[in-house]
N, C-alpha and C. Protein backbone atom coordinates (compact mmCIF):
# COMPACT_ATOMS: atom_id res chain seq x y z
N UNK A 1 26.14 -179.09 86.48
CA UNK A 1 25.74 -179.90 85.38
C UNK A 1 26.44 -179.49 84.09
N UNK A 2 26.42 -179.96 83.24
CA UNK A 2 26.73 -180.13 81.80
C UNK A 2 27.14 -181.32 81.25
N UNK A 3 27.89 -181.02 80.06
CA UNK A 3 28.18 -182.38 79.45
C UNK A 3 29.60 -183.01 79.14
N UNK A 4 29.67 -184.09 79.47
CA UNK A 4 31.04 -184.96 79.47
C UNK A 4 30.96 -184.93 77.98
N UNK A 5 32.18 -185.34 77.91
CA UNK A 5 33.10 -185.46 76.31
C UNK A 5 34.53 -186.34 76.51
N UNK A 6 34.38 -187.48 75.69
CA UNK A 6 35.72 -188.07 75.23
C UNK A 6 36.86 -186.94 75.29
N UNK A 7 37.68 -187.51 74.86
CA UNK A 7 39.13 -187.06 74.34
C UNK A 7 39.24 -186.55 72.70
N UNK A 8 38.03 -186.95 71.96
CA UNK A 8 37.67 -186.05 70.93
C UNK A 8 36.52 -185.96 70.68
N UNK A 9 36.49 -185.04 71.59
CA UNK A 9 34.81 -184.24 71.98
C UNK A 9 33.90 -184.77 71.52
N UNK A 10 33.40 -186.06 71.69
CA UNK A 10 32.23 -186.81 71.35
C UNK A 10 31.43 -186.73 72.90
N UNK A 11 29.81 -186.53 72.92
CA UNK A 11 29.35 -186.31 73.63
C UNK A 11 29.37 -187.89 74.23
N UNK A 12 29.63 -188.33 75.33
CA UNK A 12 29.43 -189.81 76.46
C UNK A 12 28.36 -189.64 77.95
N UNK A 13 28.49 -188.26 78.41
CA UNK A 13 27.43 -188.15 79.17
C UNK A 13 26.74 -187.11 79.47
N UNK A 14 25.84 -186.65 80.82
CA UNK A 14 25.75 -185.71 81.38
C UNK A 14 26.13 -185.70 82.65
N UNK A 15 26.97 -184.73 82.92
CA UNK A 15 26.67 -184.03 84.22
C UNK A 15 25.46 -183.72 85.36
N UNK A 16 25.52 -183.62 86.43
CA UNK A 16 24.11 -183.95 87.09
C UNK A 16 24.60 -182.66 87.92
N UNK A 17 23.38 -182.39 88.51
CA UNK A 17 23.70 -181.12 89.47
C UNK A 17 23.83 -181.79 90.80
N UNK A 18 24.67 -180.66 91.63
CA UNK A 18 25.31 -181.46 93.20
C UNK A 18 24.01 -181.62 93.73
N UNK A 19 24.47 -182.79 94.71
CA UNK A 19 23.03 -182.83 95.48
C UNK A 19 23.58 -182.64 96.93
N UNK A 20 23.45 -182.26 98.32
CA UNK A 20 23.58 -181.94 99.27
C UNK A 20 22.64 -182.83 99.79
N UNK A 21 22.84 -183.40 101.38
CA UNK A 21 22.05 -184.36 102.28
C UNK A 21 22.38 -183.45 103.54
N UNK A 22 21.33 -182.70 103.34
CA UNK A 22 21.00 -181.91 104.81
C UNK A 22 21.15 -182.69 105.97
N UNK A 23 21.25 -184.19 106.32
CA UNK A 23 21.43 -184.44 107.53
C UNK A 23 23.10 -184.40 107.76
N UNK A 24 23.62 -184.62 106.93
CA UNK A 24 25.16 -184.60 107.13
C UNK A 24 26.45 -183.83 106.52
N UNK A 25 25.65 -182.31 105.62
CA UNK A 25 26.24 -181.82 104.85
C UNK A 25 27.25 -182.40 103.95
N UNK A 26 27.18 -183.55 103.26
CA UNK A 26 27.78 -184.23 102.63
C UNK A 26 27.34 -183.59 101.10
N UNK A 27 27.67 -184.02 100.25
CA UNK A 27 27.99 -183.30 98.89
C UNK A 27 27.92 -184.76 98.12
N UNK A 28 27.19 -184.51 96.64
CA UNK A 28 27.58 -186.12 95.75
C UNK A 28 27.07 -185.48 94.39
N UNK A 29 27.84 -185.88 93.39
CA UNK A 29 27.88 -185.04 92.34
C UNK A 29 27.59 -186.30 91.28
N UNK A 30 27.63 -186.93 90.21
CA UNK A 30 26.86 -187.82 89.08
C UNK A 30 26.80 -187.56 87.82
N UNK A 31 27.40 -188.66 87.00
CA UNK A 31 27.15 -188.13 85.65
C UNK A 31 26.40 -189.48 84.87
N UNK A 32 25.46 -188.99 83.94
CA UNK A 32 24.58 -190.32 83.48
C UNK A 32 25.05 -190.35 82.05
N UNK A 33 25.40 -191.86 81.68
CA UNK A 33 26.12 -192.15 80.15
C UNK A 33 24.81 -191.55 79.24
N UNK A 34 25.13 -191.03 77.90
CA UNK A 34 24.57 -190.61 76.87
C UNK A 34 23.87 -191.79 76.47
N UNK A 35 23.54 -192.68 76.42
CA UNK A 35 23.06 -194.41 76.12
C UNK A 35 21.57 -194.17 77.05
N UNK A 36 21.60 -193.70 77.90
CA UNK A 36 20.73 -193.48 79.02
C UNK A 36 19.61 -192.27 78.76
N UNK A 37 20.14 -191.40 77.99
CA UNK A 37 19.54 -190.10 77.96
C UNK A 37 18.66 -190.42 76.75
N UNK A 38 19.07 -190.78 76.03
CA UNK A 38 18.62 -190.82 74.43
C UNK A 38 17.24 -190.75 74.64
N UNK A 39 16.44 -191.84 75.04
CA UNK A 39 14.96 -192.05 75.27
C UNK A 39 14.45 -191.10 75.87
N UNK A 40 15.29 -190.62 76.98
CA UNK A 40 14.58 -189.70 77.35
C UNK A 40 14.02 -188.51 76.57
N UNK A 41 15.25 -188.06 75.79
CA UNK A 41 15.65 -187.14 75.12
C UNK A 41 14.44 -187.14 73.52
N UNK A 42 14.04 -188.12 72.96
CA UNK A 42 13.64 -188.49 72.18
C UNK A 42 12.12 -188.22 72.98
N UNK A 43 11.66 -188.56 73.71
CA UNK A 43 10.23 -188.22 74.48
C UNK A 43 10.00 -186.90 74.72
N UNK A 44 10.76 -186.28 74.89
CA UNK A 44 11.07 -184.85 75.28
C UNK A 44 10.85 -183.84 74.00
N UNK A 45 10.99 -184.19 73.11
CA UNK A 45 10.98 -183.82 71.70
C UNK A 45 9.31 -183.91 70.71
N UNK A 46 9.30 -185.45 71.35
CA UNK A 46 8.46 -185.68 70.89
C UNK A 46 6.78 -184.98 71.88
N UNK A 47 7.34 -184.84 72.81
CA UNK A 47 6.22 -184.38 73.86
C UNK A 47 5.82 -185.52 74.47
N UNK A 48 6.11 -186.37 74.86
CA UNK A 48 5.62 -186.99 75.84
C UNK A 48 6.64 -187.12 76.73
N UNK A 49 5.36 -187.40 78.29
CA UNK A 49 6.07 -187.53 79.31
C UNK A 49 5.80 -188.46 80.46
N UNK A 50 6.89 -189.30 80.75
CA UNK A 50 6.49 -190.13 81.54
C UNK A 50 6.52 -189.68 83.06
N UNK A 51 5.49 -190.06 83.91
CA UNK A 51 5.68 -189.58 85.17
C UNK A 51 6.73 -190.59 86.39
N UNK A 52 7.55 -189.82 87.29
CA UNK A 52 8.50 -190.45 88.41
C UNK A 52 7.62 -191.73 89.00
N UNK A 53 6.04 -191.70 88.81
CA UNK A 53 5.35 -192.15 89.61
C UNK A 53 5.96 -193.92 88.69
N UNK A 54 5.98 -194.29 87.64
CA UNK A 54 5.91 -194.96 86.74
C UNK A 54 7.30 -195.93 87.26
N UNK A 55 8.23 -195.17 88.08
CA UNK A 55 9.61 -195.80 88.07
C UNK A 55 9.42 -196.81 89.68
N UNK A 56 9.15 -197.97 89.42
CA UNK A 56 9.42 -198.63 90.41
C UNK A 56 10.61 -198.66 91.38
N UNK A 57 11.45 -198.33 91.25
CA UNK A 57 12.76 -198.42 91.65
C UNK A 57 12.91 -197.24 92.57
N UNK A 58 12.11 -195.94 92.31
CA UNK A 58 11.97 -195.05 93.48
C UNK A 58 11.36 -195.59 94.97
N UNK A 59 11.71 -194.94 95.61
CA UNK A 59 11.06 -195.10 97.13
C UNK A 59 10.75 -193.67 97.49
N UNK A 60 9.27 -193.33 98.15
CA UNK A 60 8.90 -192.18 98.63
C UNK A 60 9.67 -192.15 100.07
N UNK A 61 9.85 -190.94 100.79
CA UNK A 61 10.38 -190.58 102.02
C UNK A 61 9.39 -191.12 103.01
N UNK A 62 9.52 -191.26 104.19
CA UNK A 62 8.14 -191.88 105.16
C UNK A 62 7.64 -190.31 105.42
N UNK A 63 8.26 -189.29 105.43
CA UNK A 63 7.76 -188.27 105.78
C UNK A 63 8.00 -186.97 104.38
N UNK A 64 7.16 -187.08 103.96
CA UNK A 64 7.50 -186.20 102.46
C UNK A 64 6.91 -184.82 102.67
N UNK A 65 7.01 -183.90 101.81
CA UNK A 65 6.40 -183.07 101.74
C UNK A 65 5.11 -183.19 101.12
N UNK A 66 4.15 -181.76 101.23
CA UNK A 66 2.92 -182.11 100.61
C UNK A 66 2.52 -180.53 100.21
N UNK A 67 1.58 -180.23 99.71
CA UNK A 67 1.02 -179.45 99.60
C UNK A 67 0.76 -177.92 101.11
N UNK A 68 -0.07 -178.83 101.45
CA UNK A 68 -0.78 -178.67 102.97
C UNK A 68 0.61 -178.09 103.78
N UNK A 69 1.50 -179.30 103.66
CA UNK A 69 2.93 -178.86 104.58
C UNK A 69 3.75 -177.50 104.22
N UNK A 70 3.47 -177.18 102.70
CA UNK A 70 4.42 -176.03 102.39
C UNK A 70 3.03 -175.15 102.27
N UNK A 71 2.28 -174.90 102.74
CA UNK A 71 1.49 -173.80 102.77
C UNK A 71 0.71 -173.48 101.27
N UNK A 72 0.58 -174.24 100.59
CA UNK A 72 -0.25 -173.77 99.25
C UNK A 72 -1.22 -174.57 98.75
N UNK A 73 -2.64 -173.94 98.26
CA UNK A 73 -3.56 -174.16 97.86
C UNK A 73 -3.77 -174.08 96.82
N UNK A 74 -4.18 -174.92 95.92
CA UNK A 74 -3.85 -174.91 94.16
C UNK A 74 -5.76 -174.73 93.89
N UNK A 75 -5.87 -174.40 93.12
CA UNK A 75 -7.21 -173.90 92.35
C UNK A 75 -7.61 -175.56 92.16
N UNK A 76 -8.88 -175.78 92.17
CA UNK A 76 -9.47 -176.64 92.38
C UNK A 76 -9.06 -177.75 90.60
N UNK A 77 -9.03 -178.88 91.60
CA UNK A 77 -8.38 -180.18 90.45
C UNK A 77 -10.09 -180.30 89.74
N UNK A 78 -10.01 -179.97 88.68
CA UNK A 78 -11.51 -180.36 88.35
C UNK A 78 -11.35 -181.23 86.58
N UNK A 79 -9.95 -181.10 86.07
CA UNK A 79 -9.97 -181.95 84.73
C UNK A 79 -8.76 -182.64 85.47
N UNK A 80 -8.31 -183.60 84.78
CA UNK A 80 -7.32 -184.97 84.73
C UNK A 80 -5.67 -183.92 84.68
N UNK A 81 -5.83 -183.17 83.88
CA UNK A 81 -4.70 -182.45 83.44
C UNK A 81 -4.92 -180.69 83.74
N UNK A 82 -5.87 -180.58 85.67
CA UNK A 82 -5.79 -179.06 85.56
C UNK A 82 -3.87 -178.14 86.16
N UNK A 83 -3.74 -177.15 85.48
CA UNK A 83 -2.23 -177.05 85.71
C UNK A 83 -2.16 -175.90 87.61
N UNK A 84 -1.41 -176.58 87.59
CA UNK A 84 -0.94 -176.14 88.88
C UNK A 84 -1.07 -174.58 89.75
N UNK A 85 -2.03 -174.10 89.24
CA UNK A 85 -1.84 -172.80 90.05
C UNK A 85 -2.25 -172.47 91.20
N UNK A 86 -1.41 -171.80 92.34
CA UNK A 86 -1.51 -171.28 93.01
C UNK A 86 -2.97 -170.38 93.52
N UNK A 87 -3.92 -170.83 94.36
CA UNK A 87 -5.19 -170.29 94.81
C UNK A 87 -4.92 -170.01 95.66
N UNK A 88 -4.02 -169.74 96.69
CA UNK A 88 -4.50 -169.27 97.82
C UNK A 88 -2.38 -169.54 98.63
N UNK A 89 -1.73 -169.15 99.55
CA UNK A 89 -0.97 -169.00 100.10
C UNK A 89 -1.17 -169.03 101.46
N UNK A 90 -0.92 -170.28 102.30
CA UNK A 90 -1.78 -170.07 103.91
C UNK A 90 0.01 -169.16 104.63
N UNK A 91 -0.61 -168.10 105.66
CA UNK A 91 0.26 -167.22 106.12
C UNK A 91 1.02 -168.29 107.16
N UNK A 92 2.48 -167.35 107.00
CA UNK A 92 3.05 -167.92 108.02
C UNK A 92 3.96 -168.75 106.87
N UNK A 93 4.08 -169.90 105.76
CA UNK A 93 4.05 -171.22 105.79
C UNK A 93 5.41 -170.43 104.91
N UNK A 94 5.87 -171.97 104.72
CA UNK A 94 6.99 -171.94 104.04
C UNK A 94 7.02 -171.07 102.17
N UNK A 95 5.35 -171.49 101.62
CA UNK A 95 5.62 -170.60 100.62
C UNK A 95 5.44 -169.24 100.55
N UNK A 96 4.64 -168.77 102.09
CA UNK A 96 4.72 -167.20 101.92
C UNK A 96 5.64 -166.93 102.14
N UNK A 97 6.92 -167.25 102.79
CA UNK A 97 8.39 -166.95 103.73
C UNK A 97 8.74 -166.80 102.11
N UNK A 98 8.99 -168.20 101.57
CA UNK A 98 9.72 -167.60 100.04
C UNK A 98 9.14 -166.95 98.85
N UNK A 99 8.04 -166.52 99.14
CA UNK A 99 7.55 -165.35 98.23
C UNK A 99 6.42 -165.80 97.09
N UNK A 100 5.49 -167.18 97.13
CA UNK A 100 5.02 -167.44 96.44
C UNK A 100 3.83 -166.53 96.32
N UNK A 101 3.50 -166.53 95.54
CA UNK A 101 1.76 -165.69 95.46
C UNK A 101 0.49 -166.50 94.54
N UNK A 102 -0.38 -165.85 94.92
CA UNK A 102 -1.99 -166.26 94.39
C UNK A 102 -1.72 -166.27 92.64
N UNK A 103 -1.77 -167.08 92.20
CA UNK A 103 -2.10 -166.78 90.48
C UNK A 103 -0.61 -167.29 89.82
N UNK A 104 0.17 -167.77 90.98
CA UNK A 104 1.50 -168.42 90.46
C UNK A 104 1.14 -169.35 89.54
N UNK A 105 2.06 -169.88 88.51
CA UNK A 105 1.82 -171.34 87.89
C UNK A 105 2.61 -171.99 88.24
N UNK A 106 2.90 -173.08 88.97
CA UNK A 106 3.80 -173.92 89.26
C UNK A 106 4.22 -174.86 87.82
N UNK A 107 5.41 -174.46 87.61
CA UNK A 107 6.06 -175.41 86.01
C UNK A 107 6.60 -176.50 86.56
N UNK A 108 7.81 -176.12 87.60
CA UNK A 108 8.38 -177.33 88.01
C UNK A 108 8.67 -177.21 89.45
N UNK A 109 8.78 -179.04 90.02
CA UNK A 109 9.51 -179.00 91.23
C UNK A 109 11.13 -179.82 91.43
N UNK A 110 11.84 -179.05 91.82
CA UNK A 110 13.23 -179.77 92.11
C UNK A 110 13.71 -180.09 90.25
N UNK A 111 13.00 -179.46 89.63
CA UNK A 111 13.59 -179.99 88.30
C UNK A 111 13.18 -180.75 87.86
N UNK A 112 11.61 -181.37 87.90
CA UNK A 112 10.80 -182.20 87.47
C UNK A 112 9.16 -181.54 87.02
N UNK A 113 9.20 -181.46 85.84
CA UNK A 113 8.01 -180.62 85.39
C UNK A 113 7.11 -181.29 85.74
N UNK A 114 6.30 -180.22 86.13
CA UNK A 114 4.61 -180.47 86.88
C UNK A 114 3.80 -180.16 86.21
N UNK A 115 3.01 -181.08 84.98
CA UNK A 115 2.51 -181.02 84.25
C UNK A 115 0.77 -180.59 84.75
N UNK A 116 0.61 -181.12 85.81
CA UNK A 116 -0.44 -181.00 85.97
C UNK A 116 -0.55 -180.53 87.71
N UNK A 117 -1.79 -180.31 88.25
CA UNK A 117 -1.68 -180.50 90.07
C UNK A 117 -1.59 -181.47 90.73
N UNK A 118 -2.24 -182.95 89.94
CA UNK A 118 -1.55 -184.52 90.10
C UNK A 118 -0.12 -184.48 90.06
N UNK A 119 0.54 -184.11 89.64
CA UNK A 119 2.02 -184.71 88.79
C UNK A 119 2.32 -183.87 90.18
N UNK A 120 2.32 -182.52 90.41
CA UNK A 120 2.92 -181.76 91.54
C UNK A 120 2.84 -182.29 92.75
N UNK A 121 1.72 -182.71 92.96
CA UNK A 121 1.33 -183.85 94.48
C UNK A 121 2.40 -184.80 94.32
N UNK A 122 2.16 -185.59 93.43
CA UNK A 122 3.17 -186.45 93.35
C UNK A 122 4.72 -186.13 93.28
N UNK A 123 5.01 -185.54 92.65
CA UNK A 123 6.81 -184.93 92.64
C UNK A 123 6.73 -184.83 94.37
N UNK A 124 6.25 -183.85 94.52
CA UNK A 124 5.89 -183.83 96.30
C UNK A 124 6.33 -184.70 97.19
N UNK A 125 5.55 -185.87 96.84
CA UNK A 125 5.66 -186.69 97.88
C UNK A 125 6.80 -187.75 97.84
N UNK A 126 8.00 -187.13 96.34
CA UNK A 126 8.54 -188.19 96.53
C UNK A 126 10.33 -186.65 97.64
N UNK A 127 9.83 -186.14 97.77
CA UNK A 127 10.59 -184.86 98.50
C UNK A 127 10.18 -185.02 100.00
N UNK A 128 11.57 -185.68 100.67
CA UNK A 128 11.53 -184.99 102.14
C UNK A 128 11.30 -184.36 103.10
N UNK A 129 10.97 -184.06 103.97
CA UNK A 129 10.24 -182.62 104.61
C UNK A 129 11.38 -182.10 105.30
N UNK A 130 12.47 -182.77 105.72
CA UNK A 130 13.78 -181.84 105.77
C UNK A 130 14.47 -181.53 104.76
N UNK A 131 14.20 -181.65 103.29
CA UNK A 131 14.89 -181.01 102.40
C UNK A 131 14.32 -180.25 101.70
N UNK A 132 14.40 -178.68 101.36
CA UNK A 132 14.29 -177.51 100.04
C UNK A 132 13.17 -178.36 99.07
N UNK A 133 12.63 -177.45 98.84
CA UNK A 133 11.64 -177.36 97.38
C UNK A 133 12.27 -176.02 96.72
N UNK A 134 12.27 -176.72 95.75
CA UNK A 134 12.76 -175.78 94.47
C UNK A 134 11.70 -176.00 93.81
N UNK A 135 11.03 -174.53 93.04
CA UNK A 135 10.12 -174.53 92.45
C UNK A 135 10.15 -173.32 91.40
N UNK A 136 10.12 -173.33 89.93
CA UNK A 136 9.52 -172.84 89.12
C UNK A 136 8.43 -172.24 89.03
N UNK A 137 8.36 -170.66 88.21
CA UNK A 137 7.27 -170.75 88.47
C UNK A 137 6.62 -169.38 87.42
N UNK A 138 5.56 -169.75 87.29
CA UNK A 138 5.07 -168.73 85.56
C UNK A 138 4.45 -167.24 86.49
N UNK A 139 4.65 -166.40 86.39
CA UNK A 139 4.20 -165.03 87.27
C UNK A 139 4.53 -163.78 86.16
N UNK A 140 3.64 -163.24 85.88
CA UNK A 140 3.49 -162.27 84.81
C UNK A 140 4.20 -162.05 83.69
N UNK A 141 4.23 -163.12 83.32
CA UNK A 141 5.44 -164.06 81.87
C UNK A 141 6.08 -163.92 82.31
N UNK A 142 6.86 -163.73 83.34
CA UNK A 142 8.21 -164.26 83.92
C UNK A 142 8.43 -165.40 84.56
N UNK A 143 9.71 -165.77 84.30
CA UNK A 143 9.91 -167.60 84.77
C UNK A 143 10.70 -166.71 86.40
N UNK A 144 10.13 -166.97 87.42
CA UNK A 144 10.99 -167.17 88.52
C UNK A 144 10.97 -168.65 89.36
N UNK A 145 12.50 -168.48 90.14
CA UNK A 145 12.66 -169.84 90.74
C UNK A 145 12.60 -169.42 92.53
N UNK A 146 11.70 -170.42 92.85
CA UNK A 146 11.54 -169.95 94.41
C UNK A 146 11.72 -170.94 95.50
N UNK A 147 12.65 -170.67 96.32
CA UNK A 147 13.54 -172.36 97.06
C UNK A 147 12.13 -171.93 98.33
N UNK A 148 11.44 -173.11 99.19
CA UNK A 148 10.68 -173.02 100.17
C UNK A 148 11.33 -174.55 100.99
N UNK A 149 11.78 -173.64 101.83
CA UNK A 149 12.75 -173.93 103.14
C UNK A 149 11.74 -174.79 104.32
N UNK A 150 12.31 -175.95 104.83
CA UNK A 150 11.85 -176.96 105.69
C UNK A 150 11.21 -176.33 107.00
């Protein structure tokens, strides 16, 4: 990722990070015009955030990931906006293999902040069950990133 530039360094886009398709090791790389970002960019600032759920134009996987599937139990949803932490790690599962633990905060998945344990379900389910979770994550004021493998 980073950022495109004219021929006199005027910012025109971003750079996107590679994406890989585990069924065919194929590779596809993307850059989104600066025209595109702005709003975003402007929400972002301002603090608000719109959720993936909102974009019609997505399609969920028929077989996504979930919670349950990567082995983690989040502390009980009891407000609209409770944040994502980690209660419990079932053995064996994909997040004990990559090292998650009890009292984690989940910030983000795949690069989509998880504002809440709703928003995380959801990012979730719009993720594959043959492809990586990438996950963020708040653990004794440290930001670590923890990939949990299919």
């Amino acid at each position: 990722g980073g950022a495109a530039t004219d021929g006199q360094g005027r910012l025109v886009g971003m750079l996107g990070k590679e994406l890989k398709n585990s069924l065919n090791d194929t590779w596809l790389n993307y850059a989104v015009p600066i025209g595109e970002l702005v709003g975003s960019v402007d929400d972002i600032i301002a603090g608000r955030f719109r959720p993936r759920s909102e974009d019609d134009s997505l399609k969920k996987p028929t077989d996504a990931h979930s919670l349950a599937t990567l082995g983690i139990v989040l502390l009980p949803n009891v407000l609209s906006k409770t944040p994502p932490f980690v209660d419990s790690v079932l053995p064996t599962s994909s997040a004990e293999k990559a090292g998650l633990r009890p009292d984690d905060l989940i910030l983000f998945v795949n690069d989509r902040v998880a504002t809440s344990s709703d928003t995380l379900r959801d990012e979730l389910s719009y993720i594959d069950r043959l492809d990586p979770v990438r996950l963020i994550v708040e653990r004794d004021k440290e930001l670590l990133e923890v990939e949990l493998l299919p």
